[in-house]
Protein backbone atom coordinates (compact mmCIF):
# COMPACT_ATOMS: atom_id res chain seq x y z
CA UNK A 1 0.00 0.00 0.00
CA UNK A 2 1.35 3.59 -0.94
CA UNK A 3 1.89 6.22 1.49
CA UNK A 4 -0.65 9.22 1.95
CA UNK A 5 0.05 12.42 2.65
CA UNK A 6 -0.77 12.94 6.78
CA UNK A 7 -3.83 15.00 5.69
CA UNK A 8 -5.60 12.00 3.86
CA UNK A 9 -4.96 9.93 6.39
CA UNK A 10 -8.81 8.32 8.15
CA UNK A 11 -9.27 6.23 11.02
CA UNK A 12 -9.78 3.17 8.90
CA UNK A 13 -6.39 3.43 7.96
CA UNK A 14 -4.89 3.58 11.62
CA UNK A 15 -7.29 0.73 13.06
CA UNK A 16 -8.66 -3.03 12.50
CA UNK A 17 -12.10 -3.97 11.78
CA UNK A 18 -11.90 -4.76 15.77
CA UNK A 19 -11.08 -1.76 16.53
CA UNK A 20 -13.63 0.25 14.71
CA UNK A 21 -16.49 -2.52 15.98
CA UNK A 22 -15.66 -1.03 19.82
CA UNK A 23 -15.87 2.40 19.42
CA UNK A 24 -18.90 4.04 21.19
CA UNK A 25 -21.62 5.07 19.06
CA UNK A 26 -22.86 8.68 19.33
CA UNK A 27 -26.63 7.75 21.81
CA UNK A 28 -23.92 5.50 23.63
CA UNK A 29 -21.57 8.32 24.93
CA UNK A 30 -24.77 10.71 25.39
CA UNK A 31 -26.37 7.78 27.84
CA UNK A 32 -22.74 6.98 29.69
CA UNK A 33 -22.68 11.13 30.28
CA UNK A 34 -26.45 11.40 31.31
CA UNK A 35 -25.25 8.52 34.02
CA UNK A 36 -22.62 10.39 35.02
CA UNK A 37 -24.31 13.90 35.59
CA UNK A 38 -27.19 12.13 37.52
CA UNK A 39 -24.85 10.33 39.69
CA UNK A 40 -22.95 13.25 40.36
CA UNK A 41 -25.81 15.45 41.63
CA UNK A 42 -26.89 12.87 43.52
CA UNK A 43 -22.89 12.84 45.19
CA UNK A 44 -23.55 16.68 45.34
CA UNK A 45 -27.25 16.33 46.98
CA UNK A 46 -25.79 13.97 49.63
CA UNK A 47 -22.55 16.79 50.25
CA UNK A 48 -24.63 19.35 50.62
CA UNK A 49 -26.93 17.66 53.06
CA UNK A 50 -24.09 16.78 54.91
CA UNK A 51 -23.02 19.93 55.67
CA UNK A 52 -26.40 21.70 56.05
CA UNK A 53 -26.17 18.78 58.62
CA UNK A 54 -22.75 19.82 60.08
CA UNK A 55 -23.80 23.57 59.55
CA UNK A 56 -27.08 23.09 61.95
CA UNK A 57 -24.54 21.61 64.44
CA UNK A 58 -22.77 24.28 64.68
CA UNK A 59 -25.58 26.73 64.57
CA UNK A 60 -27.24 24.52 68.05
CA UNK A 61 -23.69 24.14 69.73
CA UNK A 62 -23.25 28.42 69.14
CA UNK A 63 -26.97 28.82 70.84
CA UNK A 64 -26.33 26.80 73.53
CA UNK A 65 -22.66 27.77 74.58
CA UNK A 66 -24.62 32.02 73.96
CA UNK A 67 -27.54 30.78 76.68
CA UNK A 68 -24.16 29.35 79.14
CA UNK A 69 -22.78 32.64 78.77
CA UNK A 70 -25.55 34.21 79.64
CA UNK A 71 -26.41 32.66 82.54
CA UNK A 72 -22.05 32.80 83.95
CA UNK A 73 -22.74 36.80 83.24
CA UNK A 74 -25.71 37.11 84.89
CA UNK A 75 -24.71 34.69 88.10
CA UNK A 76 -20.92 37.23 87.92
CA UNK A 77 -23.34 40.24 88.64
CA UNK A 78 -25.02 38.75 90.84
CA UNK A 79 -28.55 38.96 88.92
CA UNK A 80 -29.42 35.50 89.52
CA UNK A 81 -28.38 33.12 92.71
């Protein structure tokens, strides 16, 4: 077989029949990326309950150490016995 030029060469030339029979068709790639994005929000839903959990945490362990304060302030000027 002659030689092309680099610009004429196709992917038939580069691979077997094999090769060409498992490449992904077009509706193949579009279903394996439609997969992919709805497992990924779902890995993002599932982060970003986690921290509202963490978050709400937080927010309760803040309110109650604020109410402790409170009280040591009040009981250090004598407001309360």
């Amino acid at each position: 077989m002659a030689s092309k030029p680099p610009e004429q060469v196709t992917l038939a030339d580069l691979t077997t029949k094999d090769d060409l029979k498992n490449l992904v068709t077009h509706d193949q790639l579009k279903q394996e990326l439609a997969l992919t994005r709805q497992e990924f929000k779902q890995e993002l839903g599932s982060a970003v309950n986690l921290l509202m959990g963490e978050l709400g945490k937080q927010a309760a362990r803040q309110e109650e150490m604020g109410r402790v304060l409170a009280r040591l302030v009040a009981k250090s000027e004598g407001v309360t016995q």
